[in-house]
Structures are given as C-alpha cells and as structure tokens.
N, C-alpha and C. Protein backbone atom coordinates (compact mmCIF):
# COMPACT_ATOMS: atom_id res chain seq x y z
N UNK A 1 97.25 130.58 103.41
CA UNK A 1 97.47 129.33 102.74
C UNK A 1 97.11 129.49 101.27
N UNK A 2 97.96 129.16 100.87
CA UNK A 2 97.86 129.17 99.31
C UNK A 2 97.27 128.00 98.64
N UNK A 3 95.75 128.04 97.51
CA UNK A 3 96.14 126.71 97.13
C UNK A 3 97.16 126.03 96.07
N UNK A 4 97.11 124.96 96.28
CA UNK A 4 98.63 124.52 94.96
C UNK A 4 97.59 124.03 93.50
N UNK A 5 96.83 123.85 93.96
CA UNK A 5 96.05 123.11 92.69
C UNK A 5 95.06 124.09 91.39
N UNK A 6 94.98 125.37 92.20
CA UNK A 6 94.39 126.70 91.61
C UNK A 6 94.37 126.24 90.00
N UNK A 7 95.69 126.46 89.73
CA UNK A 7 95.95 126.20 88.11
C UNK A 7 95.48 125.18 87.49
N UNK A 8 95.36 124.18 88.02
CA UNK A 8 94.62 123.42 87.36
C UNK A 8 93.50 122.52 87.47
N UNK A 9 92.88 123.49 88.60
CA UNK A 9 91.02 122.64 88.74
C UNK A 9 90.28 123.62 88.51
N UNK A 10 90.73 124.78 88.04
CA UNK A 10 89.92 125.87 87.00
C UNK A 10 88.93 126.46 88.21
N UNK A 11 89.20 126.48 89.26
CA UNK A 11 88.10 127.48 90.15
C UNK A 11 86.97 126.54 90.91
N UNK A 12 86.27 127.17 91.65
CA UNK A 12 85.52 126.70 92.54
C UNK A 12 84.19 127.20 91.88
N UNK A 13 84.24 128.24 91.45
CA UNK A 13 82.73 128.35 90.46
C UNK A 13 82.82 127.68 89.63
N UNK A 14 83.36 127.44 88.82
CA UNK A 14 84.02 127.27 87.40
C UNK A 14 83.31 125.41 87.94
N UNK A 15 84.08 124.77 88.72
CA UNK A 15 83.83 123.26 88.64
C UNK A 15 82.65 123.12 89.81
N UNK A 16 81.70 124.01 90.20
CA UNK A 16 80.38 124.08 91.09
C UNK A 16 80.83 123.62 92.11
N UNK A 17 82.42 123.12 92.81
CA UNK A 17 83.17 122.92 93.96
C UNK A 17 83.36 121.19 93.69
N UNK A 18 83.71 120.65 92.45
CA UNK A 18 83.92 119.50 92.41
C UNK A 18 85.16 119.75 91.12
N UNK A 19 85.99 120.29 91.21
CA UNK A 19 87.75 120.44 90.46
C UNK A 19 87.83 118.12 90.50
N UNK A 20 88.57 118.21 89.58
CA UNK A 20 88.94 116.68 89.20
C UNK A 20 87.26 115.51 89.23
N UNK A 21 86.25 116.27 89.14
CA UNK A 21 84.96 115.57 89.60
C UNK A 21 85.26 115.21 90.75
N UNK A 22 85.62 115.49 91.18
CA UNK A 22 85.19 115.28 93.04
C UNK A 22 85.43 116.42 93.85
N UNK A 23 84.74 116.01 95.33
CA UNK A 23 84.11 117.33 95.96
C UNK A 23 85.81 118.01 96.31
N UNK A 24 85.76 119.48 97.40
CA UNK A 24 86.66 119.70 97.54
C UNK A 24 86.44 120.52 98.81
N UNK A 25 86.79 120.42 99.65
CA UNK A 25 86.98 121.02 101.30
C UNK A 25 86.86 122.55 101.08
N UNK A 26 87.68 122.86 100.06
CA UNK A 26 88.48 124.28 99.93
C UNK A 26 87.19 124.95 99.60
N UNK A 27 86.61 124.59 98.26
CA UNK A 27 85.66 124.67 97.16
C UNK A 27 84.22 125.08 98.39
N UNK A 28 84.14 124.40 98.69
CA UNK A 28 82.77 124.17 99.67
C UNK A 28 82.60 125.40 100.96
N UNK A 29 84.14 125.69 101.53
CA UNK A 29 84.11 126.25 102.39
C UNK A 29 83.51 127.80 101.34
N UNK A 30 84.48 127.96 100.76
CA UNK A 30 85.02 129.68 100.05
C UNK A 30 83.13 130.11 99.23
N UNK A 31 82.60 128.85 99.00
CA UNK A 31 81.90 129.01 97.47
C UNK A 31 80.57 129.35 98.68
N UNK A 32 80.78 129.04 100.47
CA UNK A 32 79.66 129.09 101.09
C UNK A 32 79.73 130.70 101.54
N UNK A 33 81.06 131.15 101.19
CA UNK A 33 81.57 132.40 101.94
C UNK A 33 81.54 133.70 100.40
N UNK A 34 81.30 132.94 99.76
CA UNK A 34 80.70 134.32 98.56
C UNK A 34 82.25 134.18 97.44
N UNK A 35 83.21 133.79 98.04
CA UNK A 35 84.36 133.54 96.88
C UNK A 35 83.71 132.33 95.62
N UNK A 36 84.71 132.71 94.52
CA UNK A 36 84.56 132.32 93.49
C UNK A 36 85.51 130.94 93.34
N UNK A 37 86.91 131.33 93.86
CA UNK A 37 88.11 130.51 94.14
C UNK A 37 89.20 130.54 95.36
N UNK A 38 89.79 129.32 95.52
CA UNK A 38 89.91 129.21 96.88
C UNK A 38 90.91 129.59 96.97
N UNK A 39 92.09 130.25 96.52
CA UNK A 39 92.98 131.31 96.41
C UNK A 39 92.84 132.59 96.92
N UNK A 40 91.16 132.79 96.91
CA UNK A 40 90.51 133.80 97.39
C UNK A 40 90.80 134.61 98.87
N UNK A 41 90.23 133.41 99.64
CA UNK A 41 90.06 133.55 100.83
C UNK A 41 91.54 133.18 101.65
N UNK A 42 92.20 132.96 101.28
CA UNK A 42 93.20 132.25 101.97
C UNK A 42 94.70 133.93 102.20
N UNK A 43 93.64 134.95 101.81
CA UNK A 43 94.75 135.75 102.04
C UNK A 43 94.22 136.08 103.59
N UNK A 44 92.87 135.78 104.36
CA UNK A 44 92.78 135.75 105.38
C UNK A 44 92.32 134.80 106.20
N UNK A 45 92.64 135.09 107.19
CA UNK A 45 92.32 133.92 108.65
C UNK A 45 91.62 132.94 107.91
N UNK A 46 91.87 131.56 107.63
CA UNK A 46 90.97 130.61 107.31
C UNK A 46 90.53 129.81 108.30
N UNK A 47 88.86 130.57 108.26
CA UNK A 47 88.42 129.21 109.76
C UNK A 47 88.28 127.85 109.64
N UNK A 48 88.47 127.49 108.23
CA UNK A 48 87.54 126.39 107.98
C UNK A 48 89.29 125.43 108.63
N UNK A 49 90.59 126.27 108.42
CA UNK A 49 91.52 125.62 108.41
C UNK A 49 91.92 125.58 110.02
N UNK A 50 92.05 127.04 110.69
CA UNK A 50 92.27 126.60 111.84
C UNK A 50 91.29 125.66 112.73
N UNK A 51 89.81 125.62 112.35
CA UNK A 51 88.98 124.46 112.96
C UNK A 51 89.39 123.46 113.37
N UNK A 52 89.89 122.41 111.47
CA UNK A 52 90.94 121.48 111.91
C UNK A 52 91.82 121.61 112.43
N UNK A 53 92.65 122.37 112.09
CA UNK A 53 93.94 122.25 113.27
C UNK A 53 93.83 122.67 114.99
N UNK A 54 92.71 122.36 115.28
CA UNK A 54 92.27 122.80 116.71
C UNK A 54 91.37 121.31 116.79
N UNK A 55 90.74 120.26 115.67
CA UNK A 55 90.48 119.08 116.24
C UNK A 55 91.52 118.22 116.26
N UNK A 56 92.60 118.40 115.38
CA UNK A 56 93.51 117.77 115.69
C UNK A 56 94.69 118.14 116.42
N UNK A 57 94.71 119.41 117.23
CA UNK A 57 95.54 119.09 118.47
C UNK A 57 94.69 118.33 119.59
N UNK A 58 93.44 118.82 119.74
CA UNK A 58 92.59 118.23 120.50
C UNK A 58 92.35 116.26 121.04
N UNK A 59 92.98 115.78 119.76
CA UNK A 59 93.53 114.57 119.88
C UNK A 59 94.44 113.90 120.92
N UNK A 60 95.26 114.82 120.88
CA UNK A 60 96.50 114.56 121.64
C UNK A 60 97.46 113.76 121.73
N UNK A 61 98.09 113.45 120.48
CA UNK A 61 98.65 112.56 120.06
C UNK A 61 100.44 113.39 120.38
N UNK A 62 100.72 112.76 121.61
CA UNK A 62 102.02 113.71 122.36
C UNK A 62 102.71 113.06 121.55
N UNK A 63 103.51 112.60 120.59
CA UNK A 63 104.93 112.59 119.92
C UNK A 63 104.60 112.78 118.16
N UNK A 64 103.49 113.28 117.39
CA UNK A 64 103.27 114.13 116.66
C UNK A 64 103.73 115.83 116.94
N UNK A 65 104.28 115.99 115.69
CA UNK A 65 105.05 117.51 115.63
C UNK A 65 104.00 118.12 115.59
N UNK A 66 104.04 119.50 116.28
CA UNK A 66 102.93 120.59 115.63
C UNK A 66 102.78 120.76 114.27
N UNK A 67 101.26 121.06 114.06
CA UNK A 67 100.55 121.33 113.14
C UNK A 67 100.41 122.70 113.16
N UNK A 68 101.48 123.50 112.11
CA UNK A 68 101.11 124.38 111.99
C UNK A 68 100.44 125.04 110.58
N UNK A 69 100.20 124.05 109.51
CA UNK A 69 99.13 124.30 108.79
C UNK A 69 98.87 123.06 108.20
N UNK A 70 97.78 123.60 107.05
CA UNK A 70 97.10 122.37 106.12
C UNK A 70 97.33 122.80 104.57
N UNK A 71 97.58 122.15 103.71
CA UNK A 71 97.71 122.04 102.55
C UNK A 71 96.20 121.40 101.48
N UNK A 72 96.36 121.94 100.55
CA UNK A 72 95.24 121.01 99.59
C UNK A 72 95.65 119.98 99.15
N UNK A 73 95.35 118.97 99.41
CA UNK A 73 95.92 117.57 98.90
C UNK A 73 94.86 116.90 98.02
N UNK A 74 94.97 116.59 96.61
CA UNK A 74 94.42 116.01 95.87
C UNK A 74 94.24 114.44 96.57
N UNK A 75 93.50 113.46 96.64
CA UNK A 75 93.05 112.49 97.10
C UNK A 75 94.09 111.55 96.57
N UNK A 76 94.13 111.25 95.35
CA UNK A 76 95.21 110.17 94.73
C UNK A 76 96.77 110.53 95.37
N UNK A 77 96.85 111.71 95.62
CA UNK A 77 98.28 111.36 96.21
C UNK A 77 98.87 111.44 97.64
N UNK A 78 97.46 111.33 98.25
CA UNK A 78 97.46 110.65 99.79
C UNK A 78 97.00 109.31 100.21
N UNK A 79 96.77 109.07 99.37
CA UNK A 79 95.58 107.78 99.27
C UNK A 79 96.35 106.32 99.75
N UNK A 80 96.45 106.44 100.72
CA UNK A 80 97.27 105.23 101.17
C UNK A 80 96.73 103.88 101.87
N UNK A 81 97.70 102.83 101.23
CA UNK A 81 96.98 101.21 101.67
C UNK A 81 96.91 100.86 102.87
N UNK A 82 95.91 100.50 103.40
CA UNK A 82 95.85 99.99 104.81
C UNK A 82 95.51 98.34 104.51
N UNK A 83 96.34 97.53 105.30
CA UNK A 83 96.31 96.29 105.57
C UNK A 83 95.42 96.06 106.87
N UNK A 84 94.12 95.58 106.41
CA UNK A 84 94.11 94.82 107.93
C UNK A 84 94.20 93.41 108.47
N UNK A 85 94.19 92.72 109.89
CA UNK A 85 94.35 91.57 109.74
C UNK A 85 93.86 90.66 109.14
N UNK A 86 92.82 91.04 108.43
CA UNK A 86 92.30 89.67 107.84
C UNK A 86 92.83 89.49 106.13
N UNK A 87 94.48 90.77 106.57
CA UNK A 87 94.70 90.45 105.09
C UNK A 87 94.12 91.48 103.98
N UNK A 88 92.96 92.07 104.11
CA UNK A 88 92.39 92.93 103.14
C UNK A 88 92.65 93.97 102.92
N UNK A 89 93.15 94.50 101.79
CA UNK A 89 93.70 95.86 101.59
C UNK A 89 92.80 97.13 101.10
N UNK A 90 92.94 98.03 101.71
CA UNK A 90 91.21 99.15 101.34
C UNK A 90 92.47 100.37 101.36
N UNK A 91 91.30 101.86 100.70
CA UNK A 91 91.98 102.74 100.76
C UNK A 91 90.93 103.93 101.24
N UNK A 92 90.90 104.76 101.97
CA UNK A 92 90.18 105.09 102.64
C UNK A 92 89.46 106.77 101.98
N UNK A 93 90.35 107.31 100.91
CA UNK A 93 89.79 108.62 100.58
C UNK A 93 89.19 107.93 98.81
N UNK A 94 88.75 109.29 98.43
CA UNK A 94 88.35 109.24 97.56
C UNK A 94 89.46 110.58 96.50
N UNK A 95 90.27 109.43 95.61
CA UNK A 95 91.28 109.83 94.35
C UNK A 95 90.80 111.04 94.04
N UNK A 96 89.73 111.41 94.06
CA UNK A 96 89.43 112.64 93.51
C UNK A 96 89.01 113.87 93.67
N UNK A 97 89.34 113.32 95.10
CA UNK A 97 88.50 114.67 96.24
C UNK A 97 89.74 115.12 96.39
N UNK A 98 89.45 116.36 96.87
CA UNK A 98 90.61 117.39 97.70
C UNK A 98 90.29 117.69 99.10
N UNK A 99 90.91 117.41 99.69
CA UNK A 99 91.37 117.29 101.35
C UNK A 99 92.39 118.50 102.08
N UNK A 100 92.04 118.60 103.03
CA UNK A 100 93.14 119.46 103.67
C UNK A 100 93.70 118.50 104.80
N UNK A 101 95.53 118.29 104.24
CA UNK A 101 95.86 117.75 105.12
C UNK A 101 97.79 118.01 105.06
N UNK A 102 98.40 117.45 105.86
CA UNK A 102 99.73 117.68 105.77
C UNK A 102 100.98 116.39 106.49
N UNK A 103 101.98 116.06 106.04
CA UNK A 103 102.52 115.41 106.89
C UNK A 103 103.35 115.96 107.72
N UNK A 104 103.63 114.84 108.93
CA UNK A 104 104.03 115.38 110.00
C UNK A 104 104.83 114.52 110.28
N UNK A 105 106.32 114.76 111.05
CA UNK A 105 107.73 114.15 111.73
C UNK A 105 106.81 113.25 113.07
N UNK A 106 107.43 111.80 112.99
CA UNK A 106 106.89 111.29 114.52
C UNK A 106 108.08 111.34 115.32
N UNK A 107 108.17 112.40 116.57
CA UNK A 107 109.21 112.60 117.50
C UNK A 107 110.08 111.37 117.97
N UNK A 108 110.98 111.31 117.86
CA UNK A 108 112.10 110.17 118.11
C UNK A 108 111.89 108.73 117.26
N UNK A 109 111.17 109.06 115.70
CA UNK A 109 111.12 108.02 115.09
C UNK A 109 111.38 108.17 113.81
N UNK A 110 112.16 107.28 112.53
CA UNK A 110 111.87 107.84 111.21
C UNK A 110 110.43 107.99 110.66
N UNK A 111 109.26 107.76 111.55
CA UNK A 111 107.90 107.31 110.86
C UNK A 111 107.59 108.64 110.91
N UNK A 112 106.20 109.18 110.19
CA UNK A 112 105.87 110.30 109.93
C UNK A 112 104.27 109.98 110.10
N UNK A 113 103.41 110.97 110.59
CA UNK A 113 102.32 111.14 110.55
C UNK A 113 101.51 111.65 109.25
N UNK A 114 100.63 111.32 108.94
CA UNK A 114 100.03 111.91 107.69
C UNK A 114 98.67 112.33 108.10
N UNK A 115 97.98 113.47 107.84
CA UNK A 115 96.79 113.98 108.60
C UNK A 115 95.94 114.32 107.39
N UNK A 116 94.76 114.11 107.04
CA UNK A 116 93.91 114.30 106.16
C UNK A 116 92.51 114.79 106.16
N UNK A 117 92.05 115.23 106.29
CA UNK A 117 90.15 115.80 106.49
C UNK A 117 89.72 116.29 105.55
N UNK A 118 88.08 116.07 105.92
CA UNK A 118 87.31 117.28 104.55
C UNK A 118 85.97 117.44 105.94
N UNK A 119 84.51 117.42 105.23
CA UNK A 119 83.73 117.98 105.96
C UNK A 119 83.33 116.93 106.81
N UNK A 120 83.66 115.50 106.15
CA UNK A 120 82.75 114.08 107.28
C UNK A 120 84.07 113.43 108.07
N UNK A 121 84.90 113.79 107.81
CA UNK A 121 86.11 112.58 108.30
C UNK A 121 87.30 113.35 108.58
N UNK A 122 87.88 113.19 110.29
CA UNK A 122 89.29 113.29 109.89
C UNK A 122 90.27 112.32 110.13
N UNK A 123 91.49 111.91 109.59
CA UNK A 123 92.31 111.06 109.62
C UNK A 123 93.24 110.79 109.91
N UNK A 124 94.40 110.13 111.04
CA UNK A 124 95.63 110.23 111.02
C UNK A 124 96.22 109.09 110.83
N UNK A 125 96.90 108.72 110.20
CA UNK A 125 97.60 107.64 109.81
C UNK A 125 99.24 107.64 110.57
N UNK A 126 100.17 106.84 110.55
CA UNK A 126 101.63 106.54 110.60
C UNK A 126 101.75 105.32 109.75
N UNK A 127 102.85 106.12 109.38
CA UNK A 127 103.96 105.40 107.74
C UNK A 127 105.31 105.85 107.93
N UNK A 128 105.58 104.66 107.05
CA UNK A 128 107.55 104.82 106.64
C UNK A 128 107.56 106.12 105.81
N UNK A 129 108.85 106.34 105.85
CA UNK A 129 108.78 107.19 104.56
C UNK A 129 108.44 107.21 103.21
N UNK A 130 108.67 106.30 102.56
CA UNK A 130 108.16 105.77 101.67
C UNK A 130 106.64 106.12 101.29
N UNK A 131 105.81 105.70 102.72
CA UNK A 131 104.35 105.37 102.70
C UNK A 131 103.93 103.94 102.98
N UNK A 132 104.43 103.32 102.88
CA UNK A 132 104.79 102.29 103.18
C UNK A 132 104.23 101.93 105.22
N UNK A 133 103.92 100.06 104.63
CA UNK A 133 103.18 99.99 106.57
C UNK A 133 102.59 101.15 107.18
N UNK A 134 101.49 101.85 106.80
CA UNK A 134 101.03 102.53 106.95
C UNK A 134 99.68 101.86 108.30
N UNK A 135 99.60 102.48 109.30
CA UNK A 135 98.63 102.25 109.87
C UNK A 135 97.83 103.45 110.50
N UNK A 136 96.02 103.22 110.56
CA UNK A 136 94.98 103.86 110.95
C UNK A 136 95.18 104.28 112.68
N UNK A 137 95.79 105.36 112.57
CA UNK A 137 95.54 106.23 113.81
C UNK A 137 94.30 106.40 114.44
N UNK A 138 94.07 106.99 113.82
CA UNK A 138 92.78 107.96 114.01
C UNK A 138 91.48 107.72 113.12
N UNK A 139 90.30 107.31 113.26
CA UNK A 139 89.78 107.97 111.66
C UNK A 139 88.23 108.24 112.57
N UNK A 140 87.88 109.17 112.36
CA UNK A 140 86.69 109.99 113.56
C UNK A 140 85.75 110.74 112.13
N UNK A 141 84.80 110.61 112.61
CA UNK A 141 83.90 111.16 112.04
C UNK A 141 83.58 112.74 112.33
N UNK A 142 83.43 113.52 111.39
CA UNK A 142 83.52 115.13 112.27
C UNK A 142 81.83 116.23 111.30
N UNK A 143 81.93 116.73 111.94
CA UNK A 143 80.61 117.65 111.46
C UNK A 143 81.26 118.79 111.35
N UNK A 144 81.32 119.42 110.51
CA UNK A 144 82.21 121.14 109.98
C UNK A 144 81.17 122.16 110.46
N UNK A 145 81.11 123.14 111.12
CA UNK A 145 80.72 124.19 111.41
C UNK A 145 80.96 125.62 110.48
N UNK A 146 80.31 126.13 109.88
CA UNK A 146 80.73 127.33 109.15
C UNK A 146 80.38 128.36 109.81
C-alpha cells in the first residue's frame, strides 16, 4: 500500500506523526516500527492494515464487497453528515486526522459502503453516491494491537 499523501505531510518524523496537525494511523503504526515515513513500510506485509481488514470482515456485513485493501484517507474528505432523528447533524472524524479506510459497492444496490478506522474507532457507514443520506452502520470502539 502506497501512501497518497507522502508528498505532502512531509513524513512521519518530520510532523512527530501528526502531518495536517492531526494524528495519523499510518504515522503511529511505522514511527512505533523504527520507520521514519509511511511509504516505508508499506513495501511489506502491513499488519497494522491487514488487522483491520480482518475486524472488518469479522463484522459480517453479507452484501458489502470484499475488502481487499485500505487507503490513507485524510479526515476532511471522508468526513460525512449524519442526520439523526432528533434532526441534529454531527460529523464523526476528525478533518485532520488520517484514517485508513476505503469505499465499497453495496451488492444489488447503487449505495456504497464507506469504511474508516484509526487506533480507537472503526466505522461503517452507507451513502448515495454522492455521499449523500448517509447512515451509521457500524461505529465500535477498537484497541490496536502492535
């Protein structure tokens, strides 16, 4: 896994594992494993990545597509509105963190899954394409193992 953001959060030493001032999944894992940047490690087996993708098959959410990886996702551009009934609109990550997460096809529907984690939380949402009517799947609290 490659990260996409390398170029421009200047390293995981470089920002003490907080790229955009906020924390970063990637940053935290690599910087505990002796790498400098998270480009680093990703030319092998990433545990920190298959972990998640082993709590979230573990879910079992049968008409979600396989997960066959995770991406670095900057926070602001996953960051999606949840309505709840009483009307109140919240957003559940933090704009500035980096997350490993990816979207996903919902089997026999145009809606799509959106999957998100770092070290305290993982998340699954369903949305339009758009992003749009987005609703809270999943949202579980998780403890990361290194």
């Amino acid at each position: 896994m490659k990260c996409e953001l390398k170029e421009t959060c200047y390293g995981c030493a470089v920002t003490e594992g907080h790229p955009f001032h906020g924390g970063c999944v990637l940053a935290a894992c690599c910087l505990s494993n002796g790498y400098e940047h998270c480009g680093k490690c990703h030319n092998e087996k990433c545990r920190l990545k298959e972990q998640m993708i082993a709590e979230y098959c573990m879910l079992g959410i049968e008409d979600m597509e396989e997960i066959t990886g995770l991406n670095a996702c900057k926070g602001s551009y996953i960051n999606l509105t949840y309505t709840f009934s009483s009307g109140q609109a919240v957003k559940l990550l933090d704009d500035d963190k980096i997350y490993l997460g990816n979207q996903l096809s919902k089997k026999d529907s145009s809606r799509y899954y959106g999957i998100a984690a770092d070290e305290s939380v993982l998340i699954v949402s369903e949305y339009d394409a758009d992003g749009s009517n987005a609703e809270i799947i999943v949202y579980k609290k998780r403890n990361i193992k290194r």
